[in-house]
N, C-alpha and C. Protein backbone atom coordinates (compact mmCIF):
# COMPACT_ATOMS: atom_id res chain seq x y z
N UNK A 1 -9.81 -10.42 24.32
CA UNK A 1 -10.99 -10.93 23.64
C UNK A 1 -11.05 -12.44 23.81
N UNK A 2 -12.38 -13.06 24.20
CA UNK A 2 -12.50 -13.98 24.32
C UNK A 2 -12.63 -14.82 22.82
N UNK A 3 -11.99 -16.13 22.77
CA UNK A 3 -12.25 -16.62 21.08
C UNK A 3 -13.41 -17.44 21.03
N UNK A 4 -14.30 -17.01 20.71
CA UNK A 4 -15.54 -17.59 19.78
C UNK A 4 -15.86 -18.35 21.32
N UNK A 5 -16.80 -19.90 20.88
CA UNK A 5 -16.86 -20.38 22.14
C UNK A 5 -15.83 -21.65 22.09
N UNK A 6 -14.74 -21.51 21.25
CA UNK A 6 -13.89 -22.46 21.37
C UNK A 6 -12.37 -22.06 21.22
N UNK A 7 -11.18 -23.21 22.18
CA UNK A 7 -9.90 -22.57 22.97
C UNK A 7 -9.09 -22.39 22.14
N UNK A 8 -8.78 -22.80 20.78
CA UNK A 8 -7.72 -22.32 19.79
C UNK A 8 -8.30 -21.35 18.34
N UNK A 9 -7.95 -20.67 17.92
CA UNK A 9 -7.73 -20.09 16.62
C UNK A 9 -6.03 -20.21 15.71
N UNK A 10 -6.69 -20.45 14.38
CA UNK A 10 -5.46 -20.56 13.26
C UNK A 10 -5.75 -20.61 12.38
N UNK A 11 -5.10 -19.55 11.76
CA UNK A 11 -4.90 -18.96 10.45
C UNK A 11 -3.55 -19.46 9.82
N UNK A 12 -3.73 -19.69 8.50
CA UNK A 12 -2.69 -20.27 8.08
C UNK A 12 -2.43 -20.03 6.21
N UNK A 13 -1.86 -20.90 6.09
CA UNK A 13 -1.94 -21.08 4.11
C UNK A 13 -1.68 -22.71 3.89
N UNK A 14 -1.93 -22.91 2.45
CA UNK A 14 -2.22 -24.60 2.30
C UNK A 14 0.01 -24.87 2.11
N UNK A 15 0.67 -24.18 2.63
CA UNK A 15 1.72 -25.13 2.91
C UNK A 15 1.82 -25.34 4.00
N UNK A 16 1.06 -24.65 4.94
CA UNK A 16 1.31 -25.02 6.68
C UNK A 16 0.39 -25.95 6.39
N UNK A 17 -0.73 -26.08 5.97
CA UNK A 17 -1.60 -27.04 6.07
C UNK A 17 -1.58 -28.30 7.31
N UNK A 18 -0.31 -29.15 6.71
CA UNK A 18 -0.13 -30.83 7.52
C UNK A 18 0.31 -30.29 8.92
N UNK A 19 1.11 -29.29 9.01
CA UNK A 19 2.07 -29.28 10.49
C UNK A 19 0.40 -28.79 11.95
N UNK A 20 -0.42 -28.54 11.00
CA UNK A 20 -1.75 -28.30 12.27
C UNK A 20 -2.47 -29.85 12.03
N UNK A 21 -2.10 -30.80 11.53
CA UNK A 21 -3.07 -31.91 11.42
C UNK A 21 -3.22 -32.59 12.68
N UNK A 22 -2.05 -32.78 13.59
CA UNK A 22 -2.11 -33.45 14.85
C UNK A 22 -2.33 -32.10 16.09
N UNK A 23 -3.21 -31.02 15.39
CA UNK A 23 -3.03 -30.13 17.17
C UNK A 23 -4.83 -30.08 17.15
N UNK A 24 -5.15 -31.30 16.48
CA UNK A 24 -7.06 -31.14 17.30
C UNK A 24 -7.92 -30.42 16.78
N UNK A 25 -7.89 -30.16 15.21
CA UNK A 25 -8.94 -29.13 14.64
C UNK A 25 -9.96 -29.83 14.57
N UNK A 26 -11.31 -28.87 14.91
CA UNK A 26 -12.52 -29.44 15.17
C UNK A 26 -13.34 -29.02 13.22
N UNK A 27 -12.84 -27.65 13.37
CA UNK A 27 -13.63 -26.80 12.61
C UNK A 27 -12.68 -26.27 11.32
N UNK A 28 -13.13 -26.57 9.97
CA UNK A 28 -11.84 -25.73 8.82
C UNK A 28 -12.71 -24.69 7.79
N UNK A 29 -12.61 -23.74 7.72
CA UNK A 29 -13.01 -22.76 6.60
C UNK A 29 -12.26 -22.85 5.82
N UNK A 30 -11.95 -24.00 4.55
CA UNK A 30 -11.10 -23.26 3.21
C UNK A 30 -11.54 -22.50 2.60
N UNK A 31 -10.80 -21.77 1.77
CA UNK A 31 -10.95 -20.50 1.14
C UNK A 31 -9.68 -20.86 -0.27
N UNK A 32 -10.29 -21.42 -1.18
CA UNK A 32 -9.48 -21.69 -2.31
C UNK A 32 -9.78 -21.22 -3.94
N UNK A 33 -8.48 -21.02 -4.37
CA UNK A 33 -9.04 -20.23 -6.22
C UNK A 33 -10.07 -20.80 -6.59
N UNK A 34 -10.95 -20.56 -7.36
CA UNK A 34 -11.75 -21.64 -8.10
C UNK A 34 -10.93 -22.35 -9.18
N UNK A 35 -11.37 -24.08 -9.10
CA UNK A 35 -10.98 -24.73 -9.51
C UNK A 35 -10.14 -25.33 -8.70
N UNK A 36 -9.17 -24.86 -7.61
CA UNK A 36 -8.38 -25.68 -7.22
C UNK A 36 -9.09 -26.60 -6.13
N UNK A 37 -8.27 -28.08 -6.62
CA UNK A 37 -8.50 -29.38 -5.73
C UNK A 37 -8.41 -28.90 -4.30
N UNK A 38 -8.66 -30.45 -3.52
CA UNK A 38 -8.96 -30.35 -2.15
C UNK A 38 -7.35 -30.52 -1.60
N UNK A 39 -6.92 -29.91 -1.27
CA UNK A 39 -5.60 -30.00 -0.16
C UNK A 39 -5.29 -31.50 -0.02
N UNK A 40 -4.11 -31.51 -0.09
CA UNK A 40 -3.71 -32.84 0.57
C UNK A 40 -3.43 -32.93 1.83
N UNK A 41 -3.03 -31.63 2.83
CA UNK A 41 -2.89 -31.58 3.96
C UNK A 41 -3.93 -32.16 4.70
N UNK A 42 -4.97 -33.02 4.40
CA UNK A 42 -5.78 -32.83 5.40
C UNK A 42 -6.18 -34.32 5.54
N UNK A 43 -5.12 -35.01 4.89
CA UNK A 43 -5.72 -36.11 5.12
C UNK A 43 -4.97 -36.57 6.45
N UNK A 44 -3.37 -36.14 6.69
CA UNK A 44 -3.25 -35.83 8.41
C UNK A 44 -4.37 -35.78 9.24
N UNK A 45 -5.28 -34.94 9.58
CA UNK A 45 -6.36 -34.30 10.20
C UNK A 45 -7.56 -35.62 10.58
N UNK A 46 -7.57 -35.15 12.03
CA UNK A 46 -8.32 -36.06 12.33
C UNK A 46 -9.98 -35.48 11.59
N UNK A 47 -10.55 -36.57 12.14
CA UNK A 47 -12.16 -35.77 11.77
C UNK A 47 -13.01 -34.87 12.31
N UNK A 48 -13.13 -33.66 11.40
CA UNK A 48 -13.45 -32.28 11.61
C UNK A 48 -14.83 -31.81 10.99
N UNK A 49 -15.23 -30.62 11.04
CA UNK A 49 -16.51 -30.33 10.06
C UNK A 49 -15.35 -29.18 9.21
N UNK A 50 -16.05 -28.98 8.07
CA UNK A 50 -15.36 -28.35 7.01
C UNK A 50 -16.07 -27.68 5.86
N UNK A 51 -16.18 -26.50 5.77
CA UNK A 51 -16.39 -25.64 4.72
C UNK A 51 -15.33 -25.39 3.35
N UNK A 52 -15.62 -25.73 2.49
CA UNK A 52 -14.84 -25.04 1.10
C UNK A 52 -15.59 -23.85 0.36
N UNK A 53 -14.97 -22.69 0.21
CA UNK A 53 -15.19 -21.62 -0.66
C UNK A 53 -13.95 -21.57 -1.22
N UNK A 54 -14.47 -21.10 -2.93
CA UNK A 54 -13.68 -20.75 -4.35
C UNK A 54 -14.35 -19.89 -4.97
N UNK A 55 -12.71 -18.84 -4.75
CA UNK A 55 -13.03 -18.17 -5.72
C UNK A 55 -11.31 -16.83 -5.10
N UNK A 56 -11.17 -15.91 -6.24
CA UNK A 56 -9.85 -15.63 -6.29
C UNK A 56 -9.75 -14.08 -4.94
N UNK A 57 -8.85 -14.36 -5.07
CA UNK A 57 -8.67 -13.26 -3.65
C UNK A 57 -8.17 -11.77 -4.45
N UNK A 58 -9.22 -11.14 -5.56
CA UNK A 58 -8.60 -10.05 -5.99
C UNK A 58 -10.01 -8.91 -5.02
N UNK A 59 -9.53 -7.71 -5.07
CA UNK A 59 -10.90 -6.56 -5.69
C UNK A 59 -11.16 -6.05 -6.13
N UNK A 60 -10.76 -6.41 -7.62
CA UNK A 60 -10.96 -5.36 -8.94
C UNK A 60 -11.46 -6.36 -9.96
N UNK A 61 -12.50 -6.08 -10.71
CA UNK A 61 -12.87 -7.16 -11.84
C UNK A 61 -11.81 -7.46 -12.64
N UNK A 62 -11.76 -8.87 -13.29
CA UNK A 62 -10.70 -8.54 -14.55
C UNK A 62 -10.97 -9.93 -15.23
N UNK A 63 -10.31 -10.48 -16.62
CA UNK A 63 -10.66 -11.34 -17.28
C UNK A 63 -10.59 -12.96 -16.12
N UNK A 64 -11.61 -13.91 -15.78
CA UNK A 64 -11.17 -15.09 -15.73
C UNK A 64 -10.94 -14.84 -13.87
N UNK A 65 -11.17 -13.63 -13.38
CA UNK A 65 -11.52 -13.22 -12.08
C UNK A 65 -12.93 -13.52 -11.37
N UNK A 66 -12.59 -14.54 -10.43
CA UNK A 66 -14.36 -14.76 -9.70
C UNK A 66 -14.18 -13.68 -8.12
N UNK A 67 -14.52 -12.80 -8.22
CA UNK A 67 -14.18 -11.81 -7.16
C UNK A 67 -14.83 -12.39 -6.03
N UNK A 68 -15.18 -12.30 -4.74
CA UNK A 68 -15.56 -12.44 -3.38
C UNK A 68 -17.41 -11.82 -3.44
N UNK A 69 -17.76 -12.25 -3.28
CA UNK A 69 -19.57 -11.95 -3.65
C UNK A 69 -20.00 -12.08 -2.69
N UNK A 70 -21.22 -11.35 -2.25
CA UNK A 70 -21.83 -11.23 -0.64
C UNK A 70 -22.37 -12.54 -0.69
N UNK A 71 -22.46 -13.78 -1.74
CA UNK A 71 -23.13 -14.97 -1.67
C UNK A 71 -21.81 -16.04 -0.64
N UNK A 72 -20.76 -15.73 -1.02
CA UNK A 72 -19.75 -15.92 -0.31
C UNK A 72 -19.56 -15.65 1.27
N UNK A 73 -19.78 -14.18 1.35
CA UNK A 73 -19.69 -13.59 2.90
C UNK A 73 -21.13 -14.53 3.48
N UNK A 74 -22.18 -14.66 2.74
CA UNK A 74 -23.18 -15.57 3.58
C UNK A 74 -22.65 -16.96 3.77
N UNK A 75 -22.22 -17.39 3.15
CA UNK A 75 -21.08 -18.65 3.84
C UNK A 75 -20.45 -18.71 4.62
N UNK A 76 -19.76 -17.57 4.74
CA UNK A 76 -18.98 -17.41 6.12
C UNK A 76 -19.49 -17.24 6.93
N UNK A 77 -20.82 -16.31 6.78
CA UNK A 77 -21.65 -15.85 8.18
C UNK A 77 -22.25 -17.58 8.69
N UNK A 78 -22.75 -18.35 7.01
CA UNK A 78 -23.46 -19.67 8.08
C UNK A 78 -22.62 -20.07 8.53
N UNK A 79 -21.68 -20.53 8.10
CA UNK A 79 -20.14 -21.26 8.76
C UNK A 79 -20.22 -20.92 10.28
N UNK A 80 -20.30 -19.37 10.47
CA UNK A 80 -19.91 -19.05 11.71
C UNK A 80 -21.53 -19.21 12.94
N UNK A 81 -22.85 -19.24 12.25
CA UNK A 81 -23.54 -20.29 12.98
C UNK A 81 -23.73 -21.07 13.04
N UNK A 82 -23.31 -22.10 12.58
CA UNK A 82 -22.93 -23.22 13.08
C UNK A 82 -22.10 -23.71 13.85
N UNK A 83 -20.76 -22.78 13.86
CA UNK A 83 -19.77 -23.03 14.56
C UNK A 83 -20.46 -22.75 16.09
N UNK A 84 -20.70 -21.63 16.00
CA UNK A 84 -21.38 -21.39 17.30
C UNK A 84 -21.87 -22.19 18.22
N UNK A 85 -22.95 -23.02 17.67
CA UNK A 85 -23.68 -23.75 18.20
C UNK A 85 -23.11 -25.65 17.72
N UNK A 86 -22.08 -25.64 17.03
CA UNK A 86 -21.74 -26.56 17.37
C UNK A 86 -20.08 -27.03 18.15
N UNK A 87 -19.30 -25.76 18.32
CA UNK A 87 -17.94 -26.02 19.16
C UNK A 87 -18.15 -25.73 20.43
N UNK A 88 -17.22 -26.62 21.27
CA UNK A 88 -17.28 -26.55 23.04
C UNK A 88 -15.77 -25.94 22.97
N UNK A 89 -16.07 -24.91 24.25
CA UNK A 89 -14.86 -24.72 24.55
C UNK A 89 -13.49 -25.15 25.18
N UNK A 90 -13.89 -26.44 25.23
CA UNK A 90 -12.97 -27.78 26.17
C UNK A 90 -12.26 -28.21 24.61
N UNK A 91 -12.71 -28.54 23.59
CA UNK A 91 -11.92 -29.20 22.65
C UNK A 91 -11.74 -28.46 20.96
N UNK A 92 -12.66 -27.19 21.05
CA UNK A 92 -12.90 -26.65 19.86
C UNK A 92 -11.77 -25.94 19.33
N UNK A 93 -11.86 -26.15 17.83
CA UNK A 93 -10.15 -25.49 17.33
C UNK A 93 -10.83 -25.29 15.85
N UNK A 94 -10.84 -24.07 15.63
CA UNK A 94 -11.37 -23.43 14.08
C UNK A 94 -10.02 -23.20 13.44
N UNK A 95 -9.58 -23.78 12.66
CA UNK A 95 -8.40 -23.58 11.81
C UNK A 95 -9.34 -22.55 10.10
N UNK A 96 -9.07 -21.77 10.13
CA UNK A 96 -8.78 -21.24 8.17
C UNK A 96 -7.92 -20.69 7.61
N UNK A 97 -8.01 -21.14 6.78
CA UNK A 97 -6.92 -21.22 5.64
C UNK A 97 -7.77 -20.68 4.01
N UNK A 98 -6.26 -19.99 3.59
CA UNK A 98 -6.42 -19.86 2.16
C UNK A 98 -5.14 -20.89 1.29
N UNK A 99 -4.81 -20.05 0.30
CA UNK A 99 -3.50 -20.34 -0.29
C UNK A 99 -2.18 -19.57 0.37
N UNK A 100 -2.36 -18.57 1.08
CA UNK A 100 -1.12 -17.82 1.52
C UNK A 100 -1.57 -17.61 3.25
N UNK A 101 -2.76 -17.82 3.58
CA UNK A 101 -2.81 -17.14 4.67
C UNK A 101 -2.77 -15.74 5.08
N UNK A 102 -2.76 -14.77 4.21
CA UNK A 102 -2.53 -13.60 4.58
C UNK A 102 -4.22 -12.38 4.60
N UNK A 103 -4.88 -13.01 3.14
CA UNK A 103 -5.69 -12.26 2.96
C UNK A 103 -7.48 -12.40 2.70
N UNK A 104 -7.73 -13.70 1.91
CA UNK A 104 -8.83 -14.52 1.93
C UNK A 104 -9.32 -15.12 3.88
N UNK A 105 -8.64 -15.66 3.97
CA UNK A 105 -8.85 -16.11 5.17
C UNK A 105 -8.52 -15.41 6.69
N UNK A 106 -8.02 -14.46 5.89
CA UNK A 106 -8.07 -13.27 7.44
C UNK A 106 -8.99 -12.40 7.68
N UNK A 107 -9.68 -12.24 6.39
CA UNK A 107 -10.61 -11.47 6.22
C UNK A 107 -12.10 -12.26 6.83
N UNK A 108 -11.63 -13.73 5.99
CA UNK A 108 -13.25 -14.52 7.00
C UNK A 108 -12.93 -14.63 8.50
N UNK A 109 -11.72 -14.43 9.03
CA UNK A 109 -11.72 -14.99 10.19
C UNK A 109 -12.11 -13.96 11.12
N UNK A 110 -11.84 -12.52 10.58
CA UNK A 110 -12.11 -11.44 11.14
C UNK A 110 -13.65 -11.00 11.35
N UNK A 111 -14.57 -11.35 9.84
CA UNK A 111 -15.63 -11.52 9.86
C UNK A 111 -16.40 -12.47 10.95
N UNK A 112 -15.67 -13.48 11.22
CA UNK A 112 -16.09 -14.50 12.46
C UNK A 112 -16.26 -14.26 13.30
N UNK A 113 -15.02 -13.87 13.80
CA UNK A 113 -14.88 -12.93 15.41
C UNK A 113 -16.09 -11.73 15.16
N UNK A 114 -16.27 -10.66 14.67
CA UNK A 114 -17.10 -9.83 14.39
C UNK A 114 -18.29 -10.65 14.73
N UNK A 115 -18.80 -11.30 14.00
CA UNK A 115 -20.04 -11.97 14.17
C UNK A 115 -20.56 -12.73 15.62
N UNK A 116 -19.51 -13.58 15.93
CA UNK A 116 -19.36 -14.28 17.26
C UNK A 116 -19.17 -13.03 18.42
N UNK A 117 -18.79 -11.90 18.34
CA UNK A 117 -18.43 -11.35 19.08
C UNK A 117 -19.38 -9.72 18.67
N UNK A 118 -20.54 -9.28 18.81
CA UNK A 118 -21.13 -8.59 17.80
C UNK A 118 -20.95 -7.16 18.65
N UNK A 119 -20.29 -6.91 20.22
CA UNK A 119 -20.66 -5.97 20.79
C UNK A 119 -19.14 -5.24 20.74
N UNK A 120 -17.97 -6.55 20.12
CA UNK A 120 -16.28 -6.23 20.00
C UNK A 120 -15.79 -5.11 19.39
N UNK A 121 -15.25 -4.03 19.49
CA UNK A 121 -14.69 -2.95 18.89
C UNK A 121 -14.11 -3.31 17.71
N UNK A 122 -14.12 -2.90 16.61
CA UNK A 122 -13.33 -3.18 15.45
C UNK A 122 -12.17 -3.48 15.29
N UNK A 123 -11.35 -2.24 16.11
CA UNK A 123 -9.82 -2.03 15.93
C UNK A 123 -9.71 -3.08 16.71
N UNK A 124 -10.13 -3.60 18.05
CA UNK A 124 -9.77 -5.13 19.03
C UNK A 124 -9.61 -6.02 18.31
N UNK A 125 -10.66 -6.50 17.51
CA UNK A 125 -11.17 -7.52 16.24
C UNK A 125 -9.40 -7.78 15.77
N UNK A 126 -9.80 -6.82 14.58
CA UNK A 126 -8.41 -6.74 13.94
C UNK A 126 -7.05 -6.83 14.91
N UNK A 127 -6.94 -6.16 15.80
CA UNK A 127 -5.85 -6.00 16.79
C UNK A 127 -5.50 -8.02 17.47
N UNK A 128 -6.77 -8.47 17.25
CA UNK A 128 -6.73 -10.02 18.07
C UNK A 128 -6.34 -11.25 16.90
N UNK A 129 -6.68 -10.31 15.36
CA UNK A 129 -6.44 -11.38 14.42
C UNK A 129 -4.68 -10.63 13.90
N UNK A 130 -4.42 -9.96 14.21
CA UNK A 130 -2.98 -9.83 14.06
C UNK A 130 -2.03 -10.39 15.15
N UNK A 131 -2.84 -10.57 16.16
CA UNK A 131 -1.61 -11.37 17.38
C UNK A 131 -1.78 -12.93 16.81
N UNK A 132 -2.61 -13.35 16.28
CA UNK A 132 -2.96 -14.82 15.78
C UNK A 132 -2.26 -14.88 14.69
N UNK A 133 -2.08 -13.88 13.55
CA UNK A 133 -1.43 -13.96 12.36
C UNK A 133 -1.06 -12.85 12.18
N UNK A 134 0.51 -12.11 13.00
CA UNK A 134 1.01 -10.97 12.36
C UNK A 134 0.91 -10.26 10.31
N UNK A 135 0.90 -11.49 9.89
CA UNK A 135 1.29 -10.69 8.74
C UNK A 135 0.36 -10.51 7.54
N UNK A 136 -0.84 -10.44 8.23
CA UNK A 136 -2.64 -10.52 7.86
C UNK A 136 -2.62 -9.00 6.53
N UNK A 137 -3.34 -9.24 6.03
CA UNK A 137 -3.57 -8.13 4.88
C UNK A 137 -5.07 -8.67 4.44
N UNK A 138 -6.50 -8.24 5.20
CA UNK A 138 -7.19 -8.95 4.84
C UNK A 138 -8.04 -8.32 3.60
N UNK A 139 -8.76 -8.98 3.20
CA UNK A 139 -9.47 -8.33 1.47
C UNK A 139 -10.40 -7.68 2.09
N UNK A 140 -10.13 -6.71 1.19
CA UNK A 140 -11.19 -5.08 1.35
C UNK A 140 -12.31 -5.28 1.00
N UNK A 141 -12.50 -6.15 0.12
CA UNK A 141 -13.77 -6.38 -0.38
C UNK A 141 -15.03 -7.36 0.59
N UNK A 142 -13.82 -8.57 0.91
CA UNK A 142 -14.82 -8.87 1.80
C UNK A 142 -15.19 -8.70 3.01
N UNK A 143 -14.33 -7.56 3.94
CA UNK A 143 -14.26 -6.84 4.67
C UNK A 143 -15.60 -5.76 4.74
N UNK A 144 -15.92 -4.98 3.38
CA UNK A 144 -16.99 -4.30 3.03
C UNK A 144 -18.01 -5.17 3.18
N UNK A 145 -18.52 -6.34 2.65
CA UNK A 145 -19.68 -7.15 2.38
C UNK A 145 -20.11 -7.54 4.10
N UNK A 146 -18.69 -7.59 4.66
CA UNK A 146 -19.14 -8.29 6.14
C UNK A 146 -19.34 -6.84 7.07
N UNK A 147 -18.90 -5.99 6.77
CA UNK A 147 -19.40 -5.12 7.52
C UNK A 147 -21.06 -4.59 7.31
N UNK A 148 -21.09 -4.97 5.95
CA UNK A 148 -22.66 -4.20 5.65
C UNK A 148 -23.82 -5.23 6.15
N UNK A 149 -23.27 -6.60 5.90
CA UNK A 149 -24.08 -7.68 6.73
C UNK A 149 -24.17 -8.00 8.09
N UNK A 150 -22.98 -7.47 8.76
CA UNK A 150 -23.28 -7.90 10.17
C UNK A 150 -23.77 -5.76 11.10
N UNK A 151 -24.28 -4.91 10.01
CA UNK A 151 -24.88 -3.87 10.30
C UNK A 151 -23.86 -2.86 11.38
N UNK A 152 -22.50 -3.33 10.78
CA UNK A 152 -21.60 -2.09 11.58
C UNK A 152 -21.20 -0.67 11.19
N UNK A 153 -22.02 -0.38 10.31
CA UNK A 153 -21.56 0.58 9.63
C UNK A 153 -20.69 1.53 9.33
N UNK A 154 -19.84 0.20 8.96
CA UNK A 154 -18.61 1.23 7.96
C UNK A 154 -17.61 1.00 9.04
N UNK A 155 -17.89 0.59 10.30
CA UNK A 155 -16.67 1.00 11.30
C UNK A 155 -15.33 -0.78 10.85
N UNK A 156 -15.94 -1.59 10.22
CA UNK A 156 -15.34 -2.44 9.56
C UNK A 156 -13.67 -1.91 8.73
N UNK A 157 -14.51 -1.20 8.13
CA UNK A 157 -13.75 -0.88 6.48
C UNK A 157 -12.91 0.01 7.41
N UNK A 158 -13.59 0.78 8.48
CA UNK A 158 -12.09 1.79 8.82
C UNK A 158 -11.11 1.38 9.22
N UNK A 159 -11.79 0.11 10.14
CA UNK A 159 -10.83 -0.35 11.50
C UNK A 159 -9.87 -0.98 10.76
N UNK A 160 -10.24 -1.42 9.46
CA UNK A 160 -9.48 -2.09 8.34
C UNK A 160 -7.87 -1.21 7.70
N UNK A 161 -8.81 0.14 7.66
CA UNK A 161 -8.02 1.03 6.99
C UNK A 161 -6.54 1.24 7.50
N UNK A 162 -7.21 1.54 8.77
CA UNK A 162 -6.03 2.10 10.28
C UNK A 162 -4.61 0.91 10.53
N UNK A 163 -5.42 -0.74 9.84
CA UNK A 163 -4.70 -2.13 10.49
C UNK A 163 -3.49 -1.79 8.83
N UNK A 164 -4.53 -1.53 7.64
CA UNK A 164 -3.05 -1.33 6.51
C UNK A 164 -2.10 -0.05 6.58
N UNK A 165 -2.79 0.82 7.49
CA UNK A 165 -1.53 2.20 7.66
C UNK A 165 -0.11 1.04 8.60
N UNK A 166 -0.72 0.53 9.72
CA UNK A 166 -0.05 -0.53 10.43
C UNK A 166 0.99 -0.98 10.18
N UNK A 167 0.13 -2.09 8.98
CA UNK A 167 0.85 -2.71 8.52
C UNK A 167 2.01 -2.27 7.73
N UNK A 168 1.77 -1.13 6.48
CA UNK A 168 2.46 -0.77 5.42
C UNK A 168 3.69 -0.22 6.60
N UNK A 169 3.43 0.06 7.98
CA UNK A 169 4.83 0.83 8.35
C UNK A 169 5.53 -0.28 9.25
N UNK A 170 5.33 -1.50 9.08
CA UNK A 170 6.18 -2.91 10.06
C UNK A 170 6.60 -3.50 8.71
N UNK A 171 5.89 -3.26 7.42
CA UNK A 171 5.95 -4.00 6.31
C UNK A 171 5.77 -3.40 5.04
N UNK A 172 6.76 -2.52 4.60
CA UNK A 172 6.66 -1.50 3.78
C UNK A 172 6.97 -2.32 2.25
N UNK A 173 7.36 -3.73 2.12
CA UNK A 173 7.37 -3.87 0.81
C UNK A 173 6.14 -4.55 0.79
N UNK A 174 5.00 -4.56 1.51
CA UNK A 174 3.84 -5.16 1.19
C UNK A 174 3.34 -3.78 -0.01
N UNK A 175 3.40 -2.50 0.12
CA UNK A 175 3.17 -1.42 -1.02
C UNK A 175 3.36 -2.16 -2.38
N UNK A 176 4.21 -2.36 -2.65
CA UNK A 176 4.62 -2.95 -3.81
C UNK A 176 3.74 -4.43 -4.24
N UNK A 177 4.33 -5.16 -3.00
CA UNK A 177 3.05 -6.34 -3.41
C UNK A 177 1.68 -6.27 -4.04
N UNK A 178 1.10 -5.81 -3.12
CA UNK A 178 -0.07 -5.09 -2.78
C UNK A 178 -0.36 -4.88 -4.63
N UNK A 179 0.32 -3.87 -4.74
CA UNK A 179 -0.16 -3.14 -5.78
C UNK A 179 0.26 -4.24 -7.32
N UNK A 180 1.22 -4.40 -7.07
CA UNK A 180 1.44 -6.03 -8.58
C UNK A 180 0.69 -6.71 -8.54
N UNK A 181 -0.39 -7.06 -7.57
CA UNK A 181 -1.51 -8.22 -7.38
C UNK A 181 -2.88 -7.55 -7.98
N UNK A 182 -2.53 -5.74 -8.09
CA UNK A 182 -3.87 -5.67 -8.26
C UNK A 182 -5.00 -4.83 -7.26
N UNK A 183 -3.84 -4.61 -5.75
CA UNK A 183 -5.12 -4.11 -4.78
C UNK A 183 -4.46 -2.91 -4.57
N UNK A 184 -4.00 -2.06 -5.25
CA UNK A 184 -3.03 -0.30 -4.99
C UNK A 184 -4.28 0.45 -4.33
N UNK A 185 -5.68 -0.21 -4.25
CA UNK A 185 -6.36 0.61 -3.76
C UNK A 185 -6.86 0.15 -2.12
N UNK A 186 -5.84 -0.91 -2.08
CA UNK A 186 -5.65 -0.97 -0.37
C UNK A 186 -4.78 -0.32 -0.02
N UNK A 187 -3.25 -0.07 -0.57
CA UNK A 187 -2.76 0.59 -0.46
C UNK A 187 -3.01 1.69 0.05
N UNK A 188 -3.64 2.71 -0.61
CA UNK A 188 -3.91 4.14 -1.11
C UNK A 188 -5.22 4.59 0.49
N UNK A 189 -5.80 3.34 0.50
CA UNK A 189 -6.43 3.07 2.02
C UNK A 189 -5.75 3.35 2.84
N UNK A 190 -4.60 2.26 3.36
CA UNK A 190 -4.17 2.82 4.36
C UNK A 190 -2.57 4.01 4.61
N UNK A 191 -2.77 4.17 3.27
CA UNK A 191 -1.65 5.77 3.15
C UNK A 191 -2.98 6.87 3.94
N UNK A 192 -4.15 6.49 3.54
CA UNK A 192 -5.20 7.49 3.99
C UNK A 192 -6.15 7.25 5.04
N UNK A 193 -5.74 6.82 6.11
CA UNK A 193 -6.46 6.13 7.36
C UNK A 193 -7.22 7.10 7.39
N UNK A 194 -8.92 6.37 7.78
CA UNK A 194 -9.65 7.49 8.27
C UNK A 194 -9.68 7.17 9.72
């Protein structure tokens, strides 16, 4: 798969943050709790264009929870026209990030590629954001919102499903994680690949 129209992708979390400040990011999607401040990593970083979204990386309502809202996934989608039409492939480098890297920001990045790439097989998608970030667990929720917006119907959420059967068998105490955070119904997903 070709990346977007620019030569690097990276996914990360805000403690890798500084160690990408000197490799040339053009482009940053944060993806942070609500409320939390702006990273300090970035004052390393040369000058880039930059998106911030807040809000918590669960998918279940609960007290003091700002869940992932399709007002959100339209952020990502503009994010990703703009990117389009403003990275070259000679110097362009889309770095996103959450707080862990694993699940907020794998999920937009996947949504990206999807979008940038609208004719790409699902399972490829996913298959290209796990060679970029093996240990990806991206949110189901916003996985759903971007599949229903970029009109794939449903083949999103599966290709999703098939990547946590995957995962849960390279990474079997993610089960447990998984489920103390709140998402047993990703879990229970990919125990049940469709």
């Amino acid at each position: 798969m070709k990346d977007l129209s620019i030569s690097l992708l990276t996914v990360c979390g805000l403690s890798e943050l500084e160690q990408h400040g000197s490799r040339g990011v053009t482009h940053v999607l944060s993806i942070l709790d609500p409320e939390w401040p702006e990273p300090d990593g970035f004052r390393a970083y040369d000058r880039h264009h930059r998106t911030t979204l807040h809000f918590d990386d669960a998918i279940e309502p609960g007290t003091g929870i700002l869940l992932p809202q399709p007002a959100h996934m339209e952020q990502v989608l503009e994010f990703g026209r703009r990117l389009a039409t403003e990275a070259s492939a000679a110097d362009g480098h889309l770095l996103v990030h959450c707080h862990m890297g694993i699940s907020r920001s794998t999920a937009a990045m996947a949504t990206l590629l999807a979008q940038l790439h609208p004719q790409e097989n699902e399972d490829v998608i996913f298959a290209h954001l796990l060679a970029i970030r093996p240990q990806i667990w991206p949110n189901s929720r916003m996985i759903a919102f971007a599949d229903q917006m970029l009109g794939r119907s449903g083949r999103m959420s599966a290709a999703l499903t098939r990547l946590y059967a995957r995962q849960l068998e390279l990474r079997p105490d993610y089960a447990r994680q998984m489920v103390a955070l709140g998402r047993g119904r990703e879990v229970e997903m990919g125990r049940n690949p469709r």
